[in-house]
Protein backbone atom coordinates (compact mmCIF):
# COMPACT_ATOMS: atom_id res chain seq x y z
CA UNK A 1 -211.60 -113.53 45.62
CA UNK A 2 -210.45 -115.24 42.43
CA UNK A 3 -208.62 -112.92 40.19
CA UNK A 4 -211.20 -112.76 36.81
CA UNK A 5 -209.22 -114.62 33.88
CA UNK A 6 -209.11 -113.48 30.59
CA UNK A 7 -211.45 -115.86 28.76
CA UNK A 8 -214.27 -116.39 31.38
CA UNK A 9 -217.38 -116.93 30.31
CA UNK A 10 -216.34 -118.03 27.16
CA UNK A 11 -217.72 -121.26 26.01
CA UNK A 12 -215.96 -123.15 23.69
CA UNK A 13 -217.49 -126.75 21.92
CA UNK A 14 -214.10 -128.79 20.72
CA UNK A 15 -214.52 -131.67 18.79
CA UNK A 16 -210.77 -132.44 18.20
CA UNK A 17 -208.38 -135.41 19.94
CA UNK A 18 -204.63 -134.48 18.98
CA UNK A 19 -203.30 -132.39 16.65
CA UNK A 20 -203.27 -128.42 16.49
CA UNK A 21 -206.73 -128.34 16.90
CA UNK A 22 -206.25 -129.73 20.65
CA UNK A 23 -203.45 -127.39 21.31
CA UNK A 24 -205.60 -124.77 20.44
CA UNK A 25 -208.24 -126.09 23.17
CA UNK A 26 -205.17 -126.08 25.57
CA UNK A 27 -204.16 -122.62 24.93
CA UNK A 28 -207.78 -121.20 25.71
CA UNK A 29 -208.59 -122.99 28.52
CA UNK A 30 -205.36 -121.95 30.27
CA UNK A 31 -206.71 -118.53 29.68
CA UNK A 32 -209.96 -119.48 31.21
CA UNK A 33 -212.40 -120.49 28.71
CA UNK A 34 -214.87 -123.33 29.30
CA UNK A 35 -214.05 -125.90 26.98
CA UNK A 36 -216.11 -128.92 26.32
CA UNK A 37 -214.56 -131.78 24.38
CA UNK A 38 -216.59 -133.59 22.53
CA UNK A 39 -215.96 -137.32 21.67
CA UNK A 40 -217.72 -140.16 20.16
CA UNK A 41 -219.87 -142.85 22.95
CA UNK A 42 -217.49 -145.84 23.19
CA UNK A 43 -218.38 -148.74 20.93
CA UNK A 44 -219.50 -152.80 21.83
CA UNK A 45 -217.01 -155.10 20.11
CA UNK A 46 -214.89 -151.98 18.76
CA UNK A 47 -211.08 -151.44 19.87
CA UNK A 48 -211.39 -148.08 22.02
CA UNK A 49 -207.59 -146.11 22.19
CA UNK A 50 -207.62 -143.93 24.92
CA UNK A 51 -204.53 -141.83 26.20
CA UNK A 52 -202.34 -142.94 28.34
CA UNK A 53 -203.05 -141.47 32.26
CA UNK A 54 -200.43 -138.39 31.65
CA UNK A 55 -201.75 -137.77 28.24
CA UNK A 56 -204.75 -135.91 30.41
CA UNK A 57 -202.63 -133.27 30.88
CA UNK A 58 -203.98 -132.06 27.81
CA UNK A 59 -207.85 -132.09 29.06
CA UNK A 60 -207.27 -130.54 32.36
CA UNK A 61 -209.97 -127.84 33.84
CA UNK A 62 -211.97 -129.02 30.61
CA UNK A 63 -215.31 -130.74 30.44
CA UNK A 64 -216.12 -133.68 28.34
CA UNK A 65 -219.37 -134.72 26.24
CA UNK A 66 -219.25 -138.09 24.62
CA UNK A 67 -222.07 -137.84 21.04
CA UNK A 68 -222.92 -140.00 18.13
CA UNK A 69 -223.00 -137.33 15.71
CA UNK A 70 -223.66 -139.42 12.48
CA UNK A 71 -226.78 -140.18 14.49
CA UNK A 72 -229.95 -137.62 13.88
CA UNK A 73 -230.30 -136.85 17.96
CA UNK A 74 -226.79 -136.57 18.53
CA UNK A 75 -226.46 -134.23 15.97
CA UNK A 76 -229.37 -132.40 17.05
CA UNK A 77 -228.04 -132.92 20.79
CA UNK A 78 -224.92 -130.97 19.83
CA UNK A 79 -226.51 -127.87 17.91
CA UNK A 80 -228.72 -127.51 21.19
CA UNK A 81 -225.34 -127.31 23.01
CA UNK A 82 -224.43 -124.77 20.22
CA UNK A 83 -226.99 -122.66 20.34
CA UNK A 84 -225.00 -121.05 23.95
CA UNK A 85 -221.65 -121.32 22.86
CA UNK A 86 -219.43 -118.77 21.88
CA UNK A 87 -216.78 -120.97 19.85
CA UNK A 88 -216.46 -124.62 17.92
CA UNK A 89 -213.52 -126.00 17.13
CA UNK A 90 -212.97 -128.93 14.47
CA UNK A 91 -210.43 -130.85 13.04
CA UNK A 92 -212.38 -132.99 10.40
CA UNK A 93 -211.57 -132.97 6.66
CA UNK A 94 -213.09 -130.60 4.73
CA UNK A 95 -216.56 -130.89 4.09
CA UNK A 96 -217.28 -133.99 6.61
CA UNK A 97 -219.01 -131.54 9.02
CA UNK A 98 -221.31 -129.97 6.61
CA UNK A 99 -222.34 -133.70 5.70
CA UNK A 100 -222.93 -134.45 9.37
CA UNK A 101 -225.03 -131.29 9.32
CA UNK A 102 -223.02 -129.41 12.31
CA UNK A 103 -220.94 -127.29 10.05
CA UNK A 104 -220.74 -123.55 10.12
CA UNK A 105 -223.79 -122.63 8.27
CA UNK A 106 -226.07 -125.14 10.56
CA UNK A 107 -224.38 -123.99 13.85
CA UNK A 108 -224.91 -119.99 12.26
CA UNK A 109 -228.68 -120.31 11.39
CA UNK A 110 -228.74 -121.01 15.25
CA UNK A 111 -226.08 -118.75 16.95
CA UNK A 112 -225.53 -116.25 14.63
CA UNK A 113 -222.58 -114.93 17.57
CA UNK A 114 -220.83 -117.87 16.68
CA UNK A 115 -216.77 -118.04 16.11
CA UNK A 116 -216.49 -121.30 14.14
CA UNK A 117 -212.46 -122.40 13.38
CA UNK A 118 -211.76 -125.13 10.92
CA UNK A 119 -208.76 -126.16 11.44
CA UNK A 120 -206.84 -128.82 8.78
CA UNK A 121 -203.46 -129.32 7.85
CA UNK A 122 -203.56 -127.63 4.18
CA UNK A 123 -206.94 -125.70 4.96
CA UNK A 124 -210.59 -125.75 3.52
CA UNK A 125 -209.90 -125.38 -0.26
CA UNK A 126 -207.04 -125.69 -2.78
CA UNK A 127 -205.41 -128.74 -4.69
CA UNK A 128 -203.85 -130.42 -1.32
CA UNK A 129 -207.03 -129.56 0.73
CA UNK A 130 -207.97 -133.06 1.18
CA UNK A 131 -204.90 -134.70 1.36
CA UNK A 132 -204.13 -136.47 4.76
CA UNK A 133 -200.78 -135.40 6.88
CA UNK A 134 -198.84 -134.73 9.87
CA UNK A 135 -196.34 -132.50 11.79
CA UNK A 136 -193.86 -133.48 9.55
CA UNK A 137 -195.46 -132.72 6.53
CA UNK A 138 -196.59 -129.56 6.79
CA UNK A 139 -193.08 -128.75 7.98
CA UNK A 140 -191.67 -130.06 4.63
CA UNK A 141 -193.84 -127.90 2.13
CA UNK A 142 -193.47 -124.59 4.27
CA UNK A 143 -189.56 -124.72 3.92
CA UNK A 144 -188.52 -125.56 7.33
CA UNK A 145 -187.61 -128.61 7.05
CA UNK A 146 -184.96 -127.30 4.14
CA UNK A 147 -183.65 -124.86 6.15
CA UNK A 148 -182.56 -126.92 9.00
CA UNK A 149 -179.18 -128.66 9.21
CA UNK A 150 -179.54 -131.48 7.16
CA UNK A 151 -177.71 -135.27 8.03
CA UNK A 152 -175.87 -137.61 6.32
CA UNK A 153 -176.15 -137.62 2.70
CA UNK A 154 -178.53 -134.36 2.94
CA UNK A 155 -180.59 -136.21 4.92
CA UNK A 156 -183.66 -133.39 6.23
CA UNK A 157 -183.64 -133.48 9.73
CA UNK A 158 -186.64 -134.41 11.87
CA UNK A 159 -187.63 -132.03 14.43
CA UNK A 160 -187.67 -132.84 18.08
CA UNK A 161 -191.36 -130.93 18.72
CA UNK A 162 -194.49 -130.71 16.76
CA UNK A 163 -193.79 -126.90 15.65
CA UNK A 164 -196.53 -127.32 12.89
CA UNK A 165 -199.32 -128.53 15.08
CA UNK A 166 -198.02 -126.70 18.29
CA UNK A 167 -197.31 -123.14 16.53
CA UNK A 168 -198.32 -123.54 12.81
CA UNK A 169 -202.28 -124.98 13.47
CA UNK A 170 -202.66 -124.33 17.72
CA UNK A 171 -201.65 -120.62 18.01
CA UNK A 172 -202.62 -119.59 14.38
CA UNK A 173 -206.14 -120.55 15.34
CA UNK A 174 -205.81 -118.90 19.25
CA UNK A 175 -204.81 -116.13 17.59
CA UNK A 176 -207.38 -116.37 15.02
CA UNK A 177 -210.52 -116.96 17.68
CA UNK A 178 -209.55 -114.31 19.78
CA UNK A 179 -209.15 -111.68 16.84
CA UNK A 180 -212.56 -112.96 15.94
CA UNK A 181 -214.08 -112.57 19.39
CA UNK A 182 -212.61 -108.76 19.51
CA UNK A 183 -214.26 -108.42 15.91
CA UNK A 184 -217.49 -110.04 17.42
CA UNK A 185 -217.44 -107.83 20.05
CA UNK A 186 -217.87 -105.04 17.78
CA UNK A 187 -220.08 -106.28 15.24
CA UNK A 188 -222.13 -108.70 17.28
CA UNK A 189 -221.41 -111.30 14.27
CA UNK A 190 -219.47 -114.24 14.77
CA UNK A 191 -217.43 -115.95 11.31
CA UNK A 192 -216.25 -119.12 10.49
CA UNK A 193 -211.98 -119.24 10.46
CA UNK A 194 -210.36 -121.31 8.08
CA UNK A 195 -206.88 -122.59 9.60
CA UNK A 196 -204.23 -124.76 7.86
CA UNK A 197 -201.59 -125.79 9.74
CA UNK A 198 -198.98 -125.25 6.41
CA UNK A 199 -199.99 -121.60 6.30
CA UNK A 200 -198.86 -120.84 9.71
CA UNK A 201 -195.80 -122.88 9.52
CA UNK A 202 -195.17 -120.47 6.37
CA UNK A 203 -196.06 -117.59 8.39
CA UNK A 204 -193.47 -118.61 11.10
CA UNK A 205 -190.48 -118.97 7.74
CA UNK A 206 -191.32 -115.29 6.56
CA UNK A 207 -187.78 -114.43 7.54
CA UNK A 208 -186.57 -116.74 4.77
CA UNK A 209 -189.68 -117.03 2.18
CA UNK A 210 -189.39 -113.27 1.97
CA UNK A 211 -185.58 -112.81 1.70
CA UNK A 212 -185.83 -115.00 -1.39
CA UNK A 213 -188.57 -113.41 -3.08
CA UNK A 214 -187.15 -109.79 -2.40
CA UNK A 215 -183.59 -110.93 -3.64
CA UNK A 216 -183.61 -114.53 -5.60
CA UNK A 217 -181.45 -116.10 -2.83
CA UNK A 218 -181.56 -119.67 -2.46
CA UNK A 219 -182.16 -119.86 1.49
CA UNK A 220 -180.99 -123.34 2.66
CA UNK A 221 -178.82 -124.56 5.61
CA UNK A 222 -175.55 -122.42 5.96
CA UNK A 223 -176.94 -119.46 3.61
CA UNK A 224 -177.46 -116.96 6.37
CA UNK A 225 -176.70 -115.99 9.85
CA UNK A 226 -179.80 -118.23 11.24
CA UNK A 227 -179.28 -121.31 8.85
CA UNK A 228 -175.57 -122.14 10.06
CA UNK A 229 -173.24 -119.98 7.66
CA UNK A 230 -171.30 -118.47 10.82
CA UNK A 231 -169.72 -120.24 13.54
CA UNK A 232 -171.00 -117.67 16.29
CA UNK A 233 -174.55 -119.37 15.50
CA UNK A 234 -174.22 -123.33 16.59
CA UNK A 235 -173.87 -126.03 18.63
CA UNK A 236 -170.71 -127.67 19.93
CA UNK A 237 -169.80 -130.64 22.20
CA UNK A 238 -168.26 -130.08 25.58
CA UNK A 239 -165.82 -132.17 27.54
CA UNK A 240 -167.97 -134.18 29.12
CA UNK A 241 -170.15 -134.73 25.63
CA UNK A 242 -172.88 -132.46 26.42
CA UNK A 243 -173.90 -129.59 23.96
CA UNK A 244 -173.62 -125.73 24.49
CA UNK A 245 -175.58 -123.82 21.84
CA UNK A 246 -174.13 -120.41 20.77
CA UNK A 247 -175.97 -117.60 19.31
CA UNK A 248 -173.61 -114.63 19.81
CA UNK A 249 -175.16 -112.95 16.61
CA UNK A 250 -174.08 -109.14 17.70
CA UNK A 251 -170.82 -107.95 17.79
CA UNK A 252 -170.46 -107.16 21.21
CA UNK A 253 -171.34 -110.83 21.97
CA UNK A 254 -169.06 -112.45 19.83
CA UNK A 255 -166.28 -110.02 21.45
CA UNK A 256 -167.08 -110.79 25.07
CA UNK A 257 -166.88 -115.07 24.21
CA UNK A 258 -163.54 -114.75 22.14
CA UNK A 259 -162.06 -113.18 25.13
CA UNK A 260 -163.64 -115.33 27.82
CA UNK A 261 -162.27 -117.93 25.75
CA UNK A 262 -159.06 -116.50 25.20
CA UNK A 263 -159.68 -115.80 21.14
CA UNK A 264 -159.60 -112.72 20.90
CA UNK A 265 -158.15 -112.47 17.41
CA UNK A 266 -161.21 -113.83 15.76
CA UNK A 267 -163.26 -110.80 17.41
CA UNK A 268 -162.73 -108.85 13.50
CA UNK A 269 -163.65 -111.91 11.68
CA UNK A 270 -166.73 -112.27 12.98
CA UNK A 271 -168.24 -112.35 9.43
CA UNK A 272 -165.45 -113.56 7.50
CA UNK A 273 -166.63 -116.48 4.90
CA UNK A 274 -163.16 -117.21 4.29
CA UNK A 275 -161.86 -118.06 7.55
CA UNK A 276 -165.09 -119.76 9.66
CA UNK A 277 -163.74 -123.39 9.09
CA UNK A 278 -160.71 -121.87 11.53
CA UNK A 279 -162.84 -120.25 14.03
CA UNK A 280 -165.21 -123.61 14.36
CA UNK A 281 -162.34 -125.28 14.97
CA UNK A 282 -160.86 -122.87 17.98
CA UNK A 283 -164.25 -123.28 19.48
CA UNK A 284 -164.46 -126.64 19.22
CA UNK A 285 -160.83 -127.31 20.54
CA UNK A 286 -161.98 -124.84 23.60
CA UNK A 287 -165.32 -126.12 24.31
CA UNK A 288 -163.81 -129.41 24.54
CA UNK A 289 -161.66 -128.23 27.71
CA UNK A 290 -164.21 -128.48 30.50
CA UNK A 291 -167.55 -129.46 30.98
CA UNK A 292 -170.99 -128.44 29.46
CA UNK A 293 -172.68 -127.01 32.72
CA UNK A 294 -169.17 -125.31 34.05
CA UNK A 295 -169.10 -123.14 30.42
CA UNK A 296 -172.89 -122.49 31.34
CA UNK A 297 -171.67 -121.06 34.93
CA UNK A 298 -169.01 -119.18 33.74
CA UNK A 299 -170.25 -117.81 30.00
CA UNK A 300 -174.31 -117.52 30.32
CA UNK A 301 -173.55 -114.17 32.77
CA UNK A 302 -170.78 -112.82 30.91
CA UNK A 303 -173.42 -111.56 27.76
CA UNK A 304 -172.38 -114.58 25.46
CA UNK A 305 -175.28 -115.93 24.29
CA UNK A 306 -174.42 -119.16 25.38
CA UNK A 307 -177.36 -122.15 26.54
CA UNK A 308 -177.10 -125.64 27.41
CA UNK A 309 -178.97 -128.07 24.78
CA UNK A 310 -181.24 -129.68 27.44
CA UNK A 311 -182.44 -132.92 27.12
CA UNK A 312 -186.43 -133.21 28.53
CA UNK A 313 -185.14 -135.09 31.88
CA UNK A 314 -182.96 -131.88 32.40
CA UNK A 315 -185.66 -129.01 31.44
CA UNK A 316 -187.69 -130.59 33.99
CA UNK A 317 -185.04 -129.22 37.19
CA UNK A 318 -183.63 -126.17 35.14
CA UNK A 319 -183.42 -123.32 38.29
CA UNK A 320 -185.00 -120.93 36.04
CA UNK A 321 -188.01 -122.88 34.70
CA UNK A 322 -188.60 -123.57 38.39
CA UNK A 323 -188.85 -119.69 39.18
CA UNK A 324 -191.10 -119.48 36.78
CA UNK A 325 -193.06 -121.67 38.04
CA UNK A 326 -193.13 -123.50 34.53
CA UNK A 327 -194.41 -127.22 36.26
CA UNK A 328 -197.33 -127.64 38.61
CA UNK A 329 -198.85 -130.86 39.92
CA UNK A 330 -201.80 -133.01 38.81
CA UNK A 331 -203.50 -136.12 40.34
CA UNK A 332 -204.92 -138.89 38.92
CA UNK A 333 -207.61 -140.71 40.69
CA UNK A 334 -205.57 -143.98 39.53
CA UNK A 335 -202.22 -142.85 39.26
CA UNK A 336 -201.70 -140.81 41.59
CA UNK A 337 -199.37 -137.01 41.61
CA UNK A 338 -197.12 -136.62 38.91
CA UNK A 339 -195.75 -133.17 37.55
CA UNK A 340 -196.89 -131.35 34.26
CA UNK A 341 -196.08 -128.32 32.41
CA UNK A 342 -198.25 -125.47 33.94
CA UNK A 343 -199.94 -122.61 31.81
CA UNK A 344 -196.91 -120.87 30.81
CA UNK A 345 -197.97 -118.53 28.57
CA UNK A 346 -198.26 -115.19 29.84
CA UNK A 347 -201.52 -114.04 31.43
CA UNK A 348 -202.18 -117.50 32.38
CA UNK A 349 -203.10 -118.26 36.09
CA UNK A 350 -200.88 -121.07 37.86
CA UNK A 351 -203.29 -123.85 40.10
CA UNK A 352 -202.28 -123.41 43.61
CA UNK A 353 -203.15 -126.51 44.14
CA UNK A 354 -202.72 -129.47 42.50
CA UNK A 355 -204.74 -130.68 39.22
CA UNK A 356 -207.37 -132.81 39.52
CA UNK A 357 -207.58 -135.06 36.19
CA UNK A 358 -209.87 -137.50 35.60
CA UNK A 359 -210.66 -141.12 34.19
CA UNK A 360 -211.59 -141.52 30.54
CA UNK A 361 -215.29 -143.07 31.42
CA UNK A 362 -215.87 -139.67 33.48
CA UNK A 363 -218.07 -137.32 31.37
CA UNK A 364 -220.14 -134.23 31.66
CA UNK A 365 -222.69 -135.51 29.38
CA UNK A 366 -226.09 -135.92 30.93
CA UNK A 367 -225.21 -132.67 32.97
CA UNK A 368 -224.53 -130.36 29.56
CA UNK A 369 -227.39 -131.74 27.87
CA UNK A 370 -230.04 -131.08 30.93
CA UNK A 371 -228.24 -127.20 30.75
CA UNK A 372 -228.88 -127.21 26.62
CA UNK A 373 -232.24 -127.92 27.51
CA UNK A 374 -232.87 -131.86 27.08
CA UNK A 375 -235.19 -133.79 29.31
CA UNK A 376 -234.47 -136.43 31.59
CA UNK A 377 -236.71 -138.93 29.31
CA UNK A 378 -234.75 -138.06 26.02
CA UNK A 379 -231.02 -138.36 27.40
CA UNK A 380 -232.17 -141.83 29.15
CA UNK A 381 -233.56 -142.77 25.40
CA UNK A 382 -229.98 -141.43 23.89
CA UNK A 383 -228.02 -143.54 26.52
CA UNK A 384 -230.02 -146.56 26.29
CA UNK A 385 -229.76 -146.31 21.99
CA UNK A 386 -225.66 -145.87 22.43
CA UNK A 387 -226.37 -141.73 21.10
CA UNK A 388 -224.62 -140.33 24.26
CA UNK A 389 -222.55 -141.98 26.95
């Protein structure tokens, strides 16, 4: 018998396509919710940009409901689906919802149980609230962005990952729903959640923002232990041109790699300003004597804080991913097996067996809307008018 996960029998309606709001999706259905993502009925004549095959990964275990909702019975179509759900999740600007009449207070005055998140990249109100943006953006105003290493000519660096969207928007509103279900839980009333993707990302610089409010410190790259001011916090080349990154922040780190690496009179200087030009350059000049993955072998054990900068087509074989079972396998009806990251997080179940995705014409449509309580005669109407697919 199937081990109970931790979100079953929670329904969730999803109305998002990338973006924080989707991670978010991710996130709970990994944890066992029943999420239905709902899309718009493909168009005659219009251009239709559908994910590549992989790009699925993202709607595994999830069912999908394709809706006109600008049209009167789609709308109507999708509160009947609301009426049993326990969550909605939407990504629009602000107010577009409440002019499609599916917003919090329509879904409410059916499902008063209702957890309704809103989530948008500078949230529901203020002066930036309708402006449009990205990852990138919402990294820039919440101070990341300035407290990275900067290129040439100050240049502000641009990140690798979608921290915003993944961390900032996704788990600010997992976080969010799931306080909100607890409260629910107790109060029997659900509550519309207002998420911005630029207050989480400030959430996730407190460190800094709070340090400079407390003190008047200008907090910018090389200002502080985490920003690049001591060399026993960075990256440096190997032999072989490979990157180790170093983050032997306590003392009894930094002693254990000075003498590993035969430097043992830097192990008092650890936090001297005036000599850490000196000491970047001993590492360097070391470093640069073998390879990346032999200073891996020989340092990672020996309580150093040292870790190889991985590029993705290393990650993918790293031992210890791999005993964490951090990759299962999906199939494609098309494409065949390929690996994916599994639900990592913890309390997440791994699939046993591999993932079954499927096409983008594959829905759950006609099926949902028979459950919501639909006849046969109105979805063939809806499908015949272009309302559902």
């Amino acid at each position: 018998m199937a081990t109970p996960q931790a979100l079953d029998g929670v329904r969730v309606l999803d109305f998002s396509t990338v973006g924080p709001a989707a991670r978010c999706a991710r996130v709970l259905a990994d944890y066992g919710a029943e999420v239905v993502k709902v899309g718009a009925p493909p168009r005659k004549a219009a251009v239709q940009i559908e994910p590549v095959f992989h790009a699925y990964a993202g709607h595994r275990g999830m069912k999908r409901v394709r809706l006109d909702l600008k049209a009167p019975e789609g709308r109507d179509a999708f509160l009947k689906l609301a009426e049993n759900a326990d969550v909605v999740i939407e990504s629009f600007r602000p107010g577009v919802v409440d002019r499609l009449g599916i917003g919090y207070a329509d879904v409410r005055a059916l499902n008063p149980r209702i957890v309704y998140c809103s989530t948008s990249g500078f949230g529901q109100d203020g002066p930036a609230a309708r402006y449009a943006g990205h990852d990138l953006n919402y990294l820039a105003v919440a101070g990341y962005l300035a407290c990275s290493e900067p290129g040439e000519g100050g240049k502000p660096p641009i990140p690798g990952a979608t921290l915003a969207d993944s961390a900032g928007g996704g788990m600010h509103a997992v976080i969010a729903i799931l306080a909100a279900l607890l409260r629910r839980g107790r109060t029997g009333r659900g509550e519309h959640l207002d998420v911005s993707v630029a207050d989480g990302v400030l959430s996730l610089m407190s460190l800094a923002v709070d340090e400079h409010l407390a003190t008047g410190a200008e907090i910018g790259p090389a200002s502080g232990i985490l920003t690049g001011r001591y060399a026993f916090y960075d990256t440096y080349p190997a032999r072989d041109g490979k990157w180790l990154s170093l983050g032997a922040i306590e003392p009894q780190f930094w002693a254990n790699l000075c003498r590993a690496l035969n430097l043992e009179q830097w192990i008092p200087h650890q936090l001297d300003d005036a000599v850490q030009d000196e000491i970047r350059a001993d590492l360097r000049a070391a470093f640069a004597k073998r390879d990346r993955d032999a200073w891996v072998a020989e340092l990672a054990p020996a309580d150093t804080c040292v870790a190889p900068v991985y590029g993705v087509s290393e990650l993918v074989d790293d031992a210890q991913f791999a005993a964490r079972g951090a990759f299962c396998e999906a199939e494609h009806p098309e494409h065949g097996r390929f690996r994916q990251v599994a639900p990592v997080l913890a309390g997440m179940q791994k699939p046993e067996a591999p993932v079954p995705l499927r096409t983008a014409a594959e829905t759950d449509t006609e099926a949902l809307l028979r459950e919501a309580g639909l006849d046969a005669e109105s979805i063939e109407r809806m499908q015949r008018e272009g309302v559902v697919a």
